[in-house]
Protein backbone atom coordinates (compact mmCIF):
# COMPACT_ATOMS: atom_id res chain seq x y z
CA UNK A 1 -29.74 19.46 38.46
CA UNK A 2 -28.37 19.39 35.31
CA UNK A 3 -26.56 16.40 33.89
CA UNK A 4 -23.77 17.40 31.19
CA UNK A 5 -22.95 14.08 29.72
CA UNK A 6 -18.99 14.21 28.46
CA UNK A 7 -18.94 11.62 26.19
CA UNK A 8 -22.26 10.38 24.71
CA UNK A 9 -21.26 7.21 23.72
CA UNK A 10 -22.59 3.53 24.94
CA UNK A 11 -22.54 4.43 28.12
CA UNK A 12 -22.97 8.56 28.32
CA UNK A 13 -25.56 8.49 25.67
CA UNK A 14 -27.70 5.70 26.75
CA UNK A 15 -27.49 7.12 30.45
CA UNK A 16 -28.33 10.97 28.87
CA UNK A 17 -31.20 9.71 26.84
CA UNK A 18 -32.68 7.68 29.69
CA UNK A 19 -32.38 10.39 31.95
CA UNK A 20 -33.83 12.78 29.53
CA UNK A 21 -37.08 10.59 29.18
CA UNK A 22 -37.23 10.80 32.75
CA UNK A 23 -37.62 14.46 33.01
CA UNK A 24 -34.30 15.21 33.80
CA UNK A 25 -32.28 18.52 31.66
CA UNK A 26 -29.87 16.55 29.89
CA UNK A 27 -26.45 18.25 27.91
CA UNK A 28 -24.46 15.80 25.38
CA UNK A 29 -21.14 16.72 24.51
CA UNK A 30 -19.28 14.89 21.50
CA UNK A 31 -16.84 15.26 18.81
CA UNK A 32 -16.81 14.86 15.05
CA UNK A 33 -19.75 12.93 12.95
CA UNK A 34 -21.23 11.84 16.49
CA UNK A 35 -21.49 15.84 17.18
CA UNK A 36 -22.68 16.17 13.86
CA UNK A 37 -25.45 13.33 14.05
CA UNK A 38 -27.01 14.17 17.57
CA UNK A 39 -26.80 17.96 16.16
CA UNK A 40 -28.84 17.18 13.08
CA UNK A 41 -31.30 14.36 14.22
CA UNK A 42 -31.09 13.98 17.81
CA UNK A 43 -29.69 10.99 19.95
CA UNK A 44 -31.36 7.74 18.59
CA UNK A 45 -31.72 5.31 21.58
CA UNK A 46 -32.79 1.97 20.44
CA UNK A 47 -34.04 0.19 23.71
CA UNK A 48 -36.16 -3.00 24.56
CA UNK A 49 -39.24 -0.46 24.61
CA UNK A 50 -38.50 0.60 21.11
CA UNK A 51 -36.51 3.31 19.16
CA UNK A 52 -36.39 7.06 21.01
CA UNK A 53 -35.29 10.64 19.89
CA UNK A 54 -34.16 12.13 22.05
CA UNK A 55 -33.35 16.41 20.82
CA UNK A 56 -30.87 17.67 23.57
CA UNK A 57 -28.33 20.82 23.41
CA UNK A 58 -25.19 19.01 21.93
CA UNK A 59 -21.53 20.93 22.63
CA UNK A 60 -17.81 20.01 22.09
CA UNK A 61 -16.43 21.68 25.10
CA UNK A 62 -17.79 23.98 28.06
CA UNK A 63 -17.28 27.09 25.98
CA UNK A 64 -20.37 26.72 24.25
CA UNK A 65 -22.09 26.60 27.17
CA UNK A 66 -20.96 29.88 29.07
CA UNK A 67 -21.05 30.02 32.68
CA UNK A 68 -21.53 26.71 34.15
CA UNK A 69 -24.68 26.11 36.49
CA UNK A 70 -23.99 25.69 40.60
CA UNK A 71 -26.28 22.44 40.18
CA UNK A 72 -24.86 21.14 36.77
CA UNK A 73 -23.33 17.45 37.57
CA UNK A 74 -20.23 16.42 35.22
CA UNK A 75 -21.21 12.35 34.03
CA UNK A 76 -17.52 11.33 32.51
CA UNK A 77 -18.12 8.96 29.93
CA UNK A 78 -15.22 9.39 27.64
CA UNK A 79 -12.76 6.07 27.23
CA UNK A 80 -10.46 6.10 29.86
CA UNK A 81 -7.47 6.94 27.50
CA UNK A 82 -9.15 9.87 26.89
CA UNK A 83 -10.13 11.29 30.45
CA UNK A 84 -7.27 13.32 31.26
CA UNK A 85 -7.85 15.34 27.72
CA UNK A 86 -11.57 15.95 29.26
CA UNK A 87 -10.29 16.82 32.69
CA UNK A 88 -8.17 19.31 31.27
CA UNK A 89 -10.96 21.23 29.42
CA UNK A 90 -13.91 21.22 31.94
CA UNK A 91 -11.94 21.97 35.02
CA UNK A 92 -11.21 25.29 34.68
CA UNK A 93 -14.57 26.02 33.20
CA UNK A 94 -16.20 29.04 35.39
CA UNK A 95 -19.08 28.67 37.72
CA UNK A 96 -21.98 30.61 38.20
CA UNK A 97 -21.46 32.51 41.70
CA UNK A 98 -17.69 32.15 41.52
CA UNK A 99 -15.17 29.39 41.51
CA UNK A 100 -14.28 26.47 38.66
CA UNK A 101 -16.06 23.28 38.21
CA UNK A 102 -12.80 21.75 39.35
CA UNK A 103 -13.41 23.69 42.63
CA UNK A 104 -17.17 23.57 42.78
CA UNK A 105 -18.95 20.63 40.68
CA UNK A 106 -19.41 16.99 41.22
CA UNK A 107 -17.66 14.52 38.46
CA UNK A 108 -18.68 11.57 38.37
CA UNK A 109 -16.52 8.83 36.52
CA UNK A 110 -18.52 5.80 34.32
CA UNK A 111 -15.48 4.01 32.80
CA UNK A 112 -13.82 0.99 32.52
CA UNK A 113 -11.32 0.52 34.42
CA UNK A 114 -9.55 2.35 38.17
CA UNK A 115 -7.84 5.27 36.77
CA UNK A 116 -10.17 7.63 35.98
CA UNK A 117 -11.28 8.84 39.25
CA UNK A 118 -7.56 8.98 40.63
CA UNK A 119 -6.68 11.39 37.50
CA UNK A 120 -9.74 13.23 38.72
CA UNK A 121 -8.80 13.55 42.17
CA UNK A 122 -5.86 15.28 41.11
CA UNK A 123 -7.98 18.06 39.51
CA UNK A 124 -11.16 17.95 41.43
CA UNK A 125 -12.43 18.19 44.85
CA UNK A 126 -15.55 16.46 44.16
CA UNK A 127 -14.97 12.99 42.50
CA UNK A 128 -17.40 9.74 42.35
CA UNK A 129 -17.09 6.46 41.44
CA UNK A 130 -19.53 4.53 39.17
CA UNK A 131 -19.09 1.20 38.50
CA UNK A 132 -21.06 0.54 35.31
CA UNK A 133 -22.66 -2.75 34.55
CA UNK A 134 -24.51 -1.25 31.26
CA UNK A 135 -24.34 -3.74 27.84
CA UNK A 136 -24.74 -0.60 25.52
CA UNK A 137 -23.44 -0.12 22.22
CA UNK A 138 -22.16 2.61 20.23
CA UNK A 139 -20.84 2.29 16.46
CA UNK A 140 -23.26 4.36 14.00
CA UNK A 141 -23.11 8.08 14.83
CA UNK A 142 -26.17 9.43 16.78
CA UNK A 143 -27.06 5.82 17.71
CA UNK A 144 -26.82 4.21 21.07
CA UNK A 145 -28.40 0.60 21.61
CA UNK A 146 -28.88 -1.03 24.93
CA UNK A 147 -30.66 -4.19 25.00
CA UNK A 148 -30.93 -4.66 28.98
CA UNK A 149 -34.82 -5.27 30.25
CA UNK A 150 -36.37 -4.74 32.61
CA UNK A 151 -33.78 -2.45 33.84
CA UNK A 152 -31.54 -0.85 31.00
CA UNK A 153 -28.45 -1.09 33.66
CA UNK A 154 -26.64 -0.79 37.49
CA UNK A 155 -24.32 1.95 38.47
CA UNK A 156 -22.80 1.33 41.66
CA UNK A 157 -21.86 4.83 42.96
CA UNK A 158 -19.83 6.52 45.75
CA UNK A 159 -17.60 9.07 46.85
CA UNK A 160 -14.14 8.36 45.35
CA UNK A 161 -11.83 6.66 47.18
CA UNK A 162 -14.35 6.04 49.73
CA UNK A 163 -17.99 7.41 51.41
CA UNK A 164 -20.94 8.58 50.38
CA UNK A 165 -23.02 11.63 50.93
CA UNK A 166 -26.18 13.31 49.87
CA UNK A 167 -24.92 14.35 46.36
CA UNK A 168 -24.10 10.51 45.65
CA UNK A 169 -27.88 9.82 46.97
CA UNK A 170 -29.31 12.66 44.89
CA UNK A 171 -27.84 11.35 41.75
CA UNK A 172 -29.09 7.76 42.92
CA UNK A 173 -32.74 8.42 43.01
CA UNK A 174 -32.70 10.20 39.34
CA UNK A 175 -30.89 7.40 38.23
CA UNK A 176 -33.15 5.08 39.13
CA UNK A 177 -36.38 7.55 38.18
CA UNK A 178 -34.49 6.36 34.60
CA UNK A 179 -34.61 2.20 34.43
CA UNK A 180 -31.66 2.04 36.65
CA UNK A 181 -30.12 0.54 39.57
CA UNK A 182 -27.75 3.09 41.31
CA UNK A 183 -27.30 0.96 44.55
CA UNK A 184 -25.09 3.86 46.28
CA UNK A 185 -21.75 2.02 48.34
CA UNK A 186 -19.38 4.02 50.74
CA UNK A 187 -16.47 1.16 48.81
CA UNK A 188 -16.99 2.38 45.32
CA UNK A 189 -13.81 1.00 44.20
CA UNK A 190 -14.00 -2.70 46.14
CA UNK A 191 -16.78 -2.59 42.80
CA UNK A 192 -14.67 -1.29 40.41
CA UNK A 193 -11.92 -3.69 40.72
CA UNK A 194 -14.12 -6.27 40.31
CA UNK A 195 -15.06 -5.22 36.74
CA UNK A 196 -11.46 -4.66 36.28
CA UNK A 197 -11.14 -8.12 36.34
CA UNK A 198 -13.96 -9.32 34.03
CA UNK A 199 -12.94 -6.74 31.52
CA UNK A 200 -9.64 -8.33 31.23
CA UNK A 201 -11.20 -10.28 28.53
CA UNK A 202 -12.00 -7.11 26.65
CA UNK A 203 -8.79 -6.97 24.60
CA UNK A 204 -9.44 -10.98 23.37
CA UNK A 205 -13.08 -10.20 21.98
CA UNK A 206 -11.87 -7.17 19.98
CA UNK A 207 -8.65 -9.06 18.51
CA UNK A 208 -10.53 -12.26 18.00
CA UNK A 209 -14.04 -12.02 18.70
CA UNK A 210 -14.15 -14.93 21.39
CA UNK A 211 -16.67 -14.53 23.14
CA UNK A 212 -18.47 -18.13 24.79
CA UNK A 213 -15.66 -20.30 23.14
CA UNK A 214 -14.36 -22.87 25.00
CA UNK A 215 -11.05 -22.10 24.16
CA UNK A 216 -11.52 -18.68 25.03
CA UNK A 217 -13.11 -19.01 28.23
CA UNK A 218 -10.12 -21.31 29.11
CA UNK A 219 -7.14 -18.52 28.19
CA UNK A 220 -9.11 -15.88 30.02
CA UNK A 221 -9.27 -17.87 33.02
CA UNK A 222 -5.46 -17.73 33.25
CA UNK A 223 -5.73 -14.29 32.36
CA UNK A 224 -7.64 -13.51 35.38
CA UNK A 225 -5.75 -15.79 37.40
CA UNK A 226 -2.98 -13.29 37.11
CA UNK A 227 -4.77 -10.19 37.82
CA UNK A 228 -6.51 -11.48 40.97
CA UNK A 229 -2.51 -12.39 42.31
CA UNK A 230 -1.83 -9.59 41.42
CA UNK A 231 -4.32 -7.49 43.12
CA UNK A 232 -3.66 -10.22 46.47
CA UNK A 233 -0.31 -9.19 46.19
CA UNK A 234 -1.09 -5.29 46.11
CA UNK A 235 -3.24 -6.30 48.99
CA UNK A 236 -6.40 -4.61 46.85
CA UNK A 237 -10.16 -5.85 47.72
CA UNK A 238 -12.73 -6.53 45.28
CA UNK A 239 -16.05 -7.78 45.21
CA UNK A 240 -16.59 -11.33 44.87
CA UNK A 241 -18.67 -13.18 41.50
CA UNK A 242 -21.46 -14.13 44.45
CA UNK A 243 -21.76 -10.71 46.13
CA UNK A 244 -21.93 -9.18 42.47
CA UNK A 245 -24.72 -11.80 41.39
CA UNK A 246 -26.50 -11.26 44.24
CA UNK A 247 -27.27 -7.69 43.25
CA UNK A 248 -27.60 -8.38 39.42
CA UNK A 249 -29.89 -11.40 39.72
CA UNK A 250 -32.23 -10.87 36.31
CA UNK A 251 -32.49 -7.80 36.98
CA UNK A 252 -30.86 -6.98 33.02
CA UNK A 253 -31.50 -9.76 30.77
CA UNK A 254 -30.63 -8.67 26.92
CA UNK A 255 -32.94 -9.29 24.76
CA UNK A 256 -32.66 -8.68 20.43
CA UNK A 257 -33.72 -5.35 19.54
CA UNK A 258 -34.44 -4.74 15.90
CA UNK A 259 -32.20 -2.70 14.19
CA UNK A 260 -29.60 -2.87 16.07
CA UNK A 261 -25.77 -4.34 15.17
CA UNK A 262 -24.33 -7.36 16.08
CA UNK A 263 -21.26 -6.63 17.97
CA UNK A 264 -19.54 -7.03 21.66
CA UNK A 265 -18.14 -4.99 24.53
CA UNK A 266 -16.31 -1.21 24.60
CA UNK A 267 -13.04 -2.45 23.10
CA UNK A 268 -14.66 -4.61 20.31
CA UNK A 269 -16.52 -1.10 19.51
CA UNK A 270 -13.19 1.34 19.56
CA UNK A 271 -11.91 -1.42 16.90
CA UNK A 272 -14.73 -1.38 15.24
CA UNK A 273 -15.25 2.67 15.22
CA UNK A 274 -12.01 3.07 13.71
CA UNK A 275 -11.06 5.39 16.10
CA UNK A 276 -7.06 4.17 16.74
CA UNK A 277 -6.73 3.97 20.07
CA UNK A 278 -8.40 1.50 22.81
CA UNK A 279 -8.75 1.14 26.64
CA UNK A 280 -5.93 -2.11 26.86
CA UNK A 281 -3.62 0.09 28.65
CA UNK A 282 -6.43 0.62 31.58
CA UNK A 283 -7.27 -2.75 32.05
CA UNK A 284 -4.77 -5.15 31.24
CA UNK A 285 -1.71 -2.76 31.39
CA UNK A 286 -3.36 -2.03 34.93
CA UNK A 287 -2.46 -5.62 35.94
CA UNK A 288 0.86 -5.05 34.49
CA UNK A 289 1.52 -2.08 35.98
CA UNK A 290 0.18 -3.54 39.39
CA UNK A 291 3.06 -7.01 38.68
CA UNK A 292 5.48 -4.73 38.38
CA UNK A 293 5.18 -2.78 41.23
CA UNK A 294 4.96 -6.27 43.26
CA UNK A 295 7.04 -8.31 42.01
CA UNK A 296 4.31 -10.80 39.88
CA UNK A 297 4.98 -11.94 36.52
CA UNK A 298 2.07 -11.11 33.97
CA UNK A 299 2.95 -11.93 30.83
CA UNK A 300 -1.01 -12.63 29.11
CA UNK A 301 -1.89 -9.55 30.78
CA UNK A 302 1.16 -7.83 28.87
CA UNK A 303 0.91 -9.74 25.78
CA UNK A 304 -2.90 -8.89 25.54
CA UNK A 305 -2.18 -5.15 26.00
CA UNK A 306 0.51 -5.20 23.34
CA UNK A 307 -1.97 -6.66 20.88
CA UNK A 308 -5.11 -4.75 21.52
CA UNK A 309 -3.39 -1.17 21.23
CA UNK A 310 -1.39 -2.49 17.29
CA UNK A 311 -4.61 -3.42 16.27
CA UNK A 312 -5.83 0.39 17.14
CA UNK A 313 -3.08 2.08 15.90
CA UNK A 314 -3.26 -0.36 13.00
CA UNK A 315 -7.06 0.17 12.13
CA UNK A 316 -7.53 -3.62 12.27
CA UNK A 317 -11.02 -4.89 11.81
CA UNK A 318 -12.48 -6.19 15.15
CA UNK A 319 -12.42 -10.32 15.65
CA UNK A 320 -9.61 -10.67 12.61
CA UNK A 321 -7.19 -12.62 14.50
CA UNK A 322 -7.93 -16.46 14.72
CA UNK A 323 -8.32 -17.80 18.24
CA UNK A 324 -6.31 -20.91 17.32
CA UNK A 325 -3.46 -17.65 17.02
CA UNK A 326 -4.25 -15.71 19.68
CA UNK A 327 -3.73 -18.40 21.97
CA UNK A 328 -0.84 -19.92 20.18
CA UNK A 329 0.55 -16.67 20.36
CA UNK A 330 -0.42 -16.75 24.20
CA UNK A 331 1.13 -19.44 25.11
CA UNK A 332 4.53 -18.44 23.14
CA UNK A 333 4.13 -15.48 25.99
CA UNK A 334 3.79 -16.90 28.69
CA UNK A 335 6.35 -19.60 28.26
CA UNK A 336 9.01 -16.85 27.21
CA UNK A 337 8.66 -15.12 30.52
CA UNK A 338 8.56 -18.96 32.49
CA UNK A 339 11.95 -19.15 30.79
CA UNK A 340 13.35 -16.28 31.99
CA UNK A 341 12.80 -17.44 35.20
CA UNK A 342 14.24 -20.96 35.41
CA UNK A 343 17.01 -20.54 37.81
């Protein structure tokens, strides 16, 4: 198979460059100075092991590619604000043998967040859930770090919304030929909205870098709170923090690597890329979305999402805001909608 990896960012570029040293025909397809970097000098992976090149066909869309292959395998990596752009350009690329890859390939979705593989669905036959648990980073063009040892990462992966079958398990065992865990789950999203929960903290390290404060750890706590009523309310399962540390263990324990920035999760890096837009909308507008379709208030979930998409549009450094502010600001929220609702 071939892997065409839309989206070689943290997460599409360290899983094309660790596939790639496992043997595996790798594509990388990315925009702008990224393009430009992989193009020139090839995809720099910096890695517990040390720093790999990795020299693999770059592209910017499927036209540069001609006819897809029958056994090409579409990795979605792209943030999830920008997946129904991606959709919209490799779908009705043409197959070898007949057909589109909408029709005839396998996608497989790696992002934050549930909405990916439902705007998939709508345009594919043949979608896949991955639920990635991969600290990778991504804010120098043609460099990806990922500091996990002695595996680099685990991909949960199944059949989206639910099931497996044997092109789930085919992708599995390359994956882990390529310092992975790809346990392979027939409740894919059960997974999924289980990191949908943890990254509702995203939005709070890229505002104000928070990340192990007391303070912090306290705010997101009620920020959770309201996405798991949510997701009772919606009567949505998710994994539980035991079942989810029972398959981690140390399995990825991050370690320094030289040469590589000091910096935090996917959010943290859009802010930090420049690139104006980030994934709040996905993850805490999710919960929002999900409150107001059941009737629960979610006002930090709201407020959060608010804030993390003006600091895109607004270019705003990464970790600017003051915690004391962000949770001032918080708690202004949160009492504003309490208000509301005094009889």
């Amino acid at each position: 198979m071939r892997y065409i990896i839309i989206g070689a960012g943290a997460i599409g570029g360290t899983v094309g460059g660790r596939l790639a040293q496992a043997g595996h025909e790798v594509v990388l397809v990315a925009r702008g100075a990224h393009r430009a970097a992989l193009t020139e000098d090839g995809l720099l992976l910096r890695v517990p092991q040390g720093e790999l090149t990795y020299r693999l066909p770059v592209v910017e869309g499927p036209d540069a590619l001609g006819t897809l292959r029958a056994d090409d395998v579409l990795f979605l990596a792209v943030k999830t604000q920008d997946t129904e752009a991606a959709l919209r350009v490799w779908g009705p690329a043409p197959v070898e043998g007949g057909g589109t890859a909408a029709e005839r390939l396998p996608v497989f979705c790696a992002q934050n967040g549930v909405e990916s593989p439902r705007l998939a669905l709508r345009r594919f036959r043949n979608v896949y859930g991955v639920c990635v648990w991969l600290p990778a980073t991504h804010v120098e063009p043609g460099v990806v770090s990922a500091a996990g040892t002695p595996l680099t990462g685990i991909l949960h992966l199944g059949r989206y919304p639910h099931g497996t079958d044997e092109t789930v398990r085919r992708i599995a065992a390359d994956l882990e030929e390529a310092y992975f865990e790809a346990p392979v789950v027939p409740d894919v999203s059960r997974w999924q909205y289980a990191k949908l929960l943890s990254n509702l903290g995203n939005a709070m390290e890229a505002v104000s870098g928070t990340s192990g404060d007391p303070g912090a750890e306290a705010l997101y706590a009620r920020v959770r709170a309201e996405g798991e009523a949510v997701l009772h309310a919606a009567g949505i399962e998710w994994t539980s923090t035991g079942e989810q540390q029972a398959v981690r263990g140390d399995k990825v324990t991050l370690v320094p690597l030289d040469g590589a920035p000091r910096g935090g999760g996917s959010s943290w890096q859009s802010l930090s890329r420049g690139v104006g837009s980030i994934e709040a909308d996905h993850l805490n507008g999710e919960i929002a979305l999900l409150g107001r379709l059941h009737g629960v208030p979610t006002p930090l979930n709201e407020f959060l999402q608010r804030l993390a998409n003006q600091f895109a549009r607004e270019r705003r450094a990464p970790g600017s805001l003051p915690l004391t502010e962000l949770i001032r600001w918080a708690d202004r929220a949160a009492a504003a909608v309490a208000f509301v609702q005094e009889p």
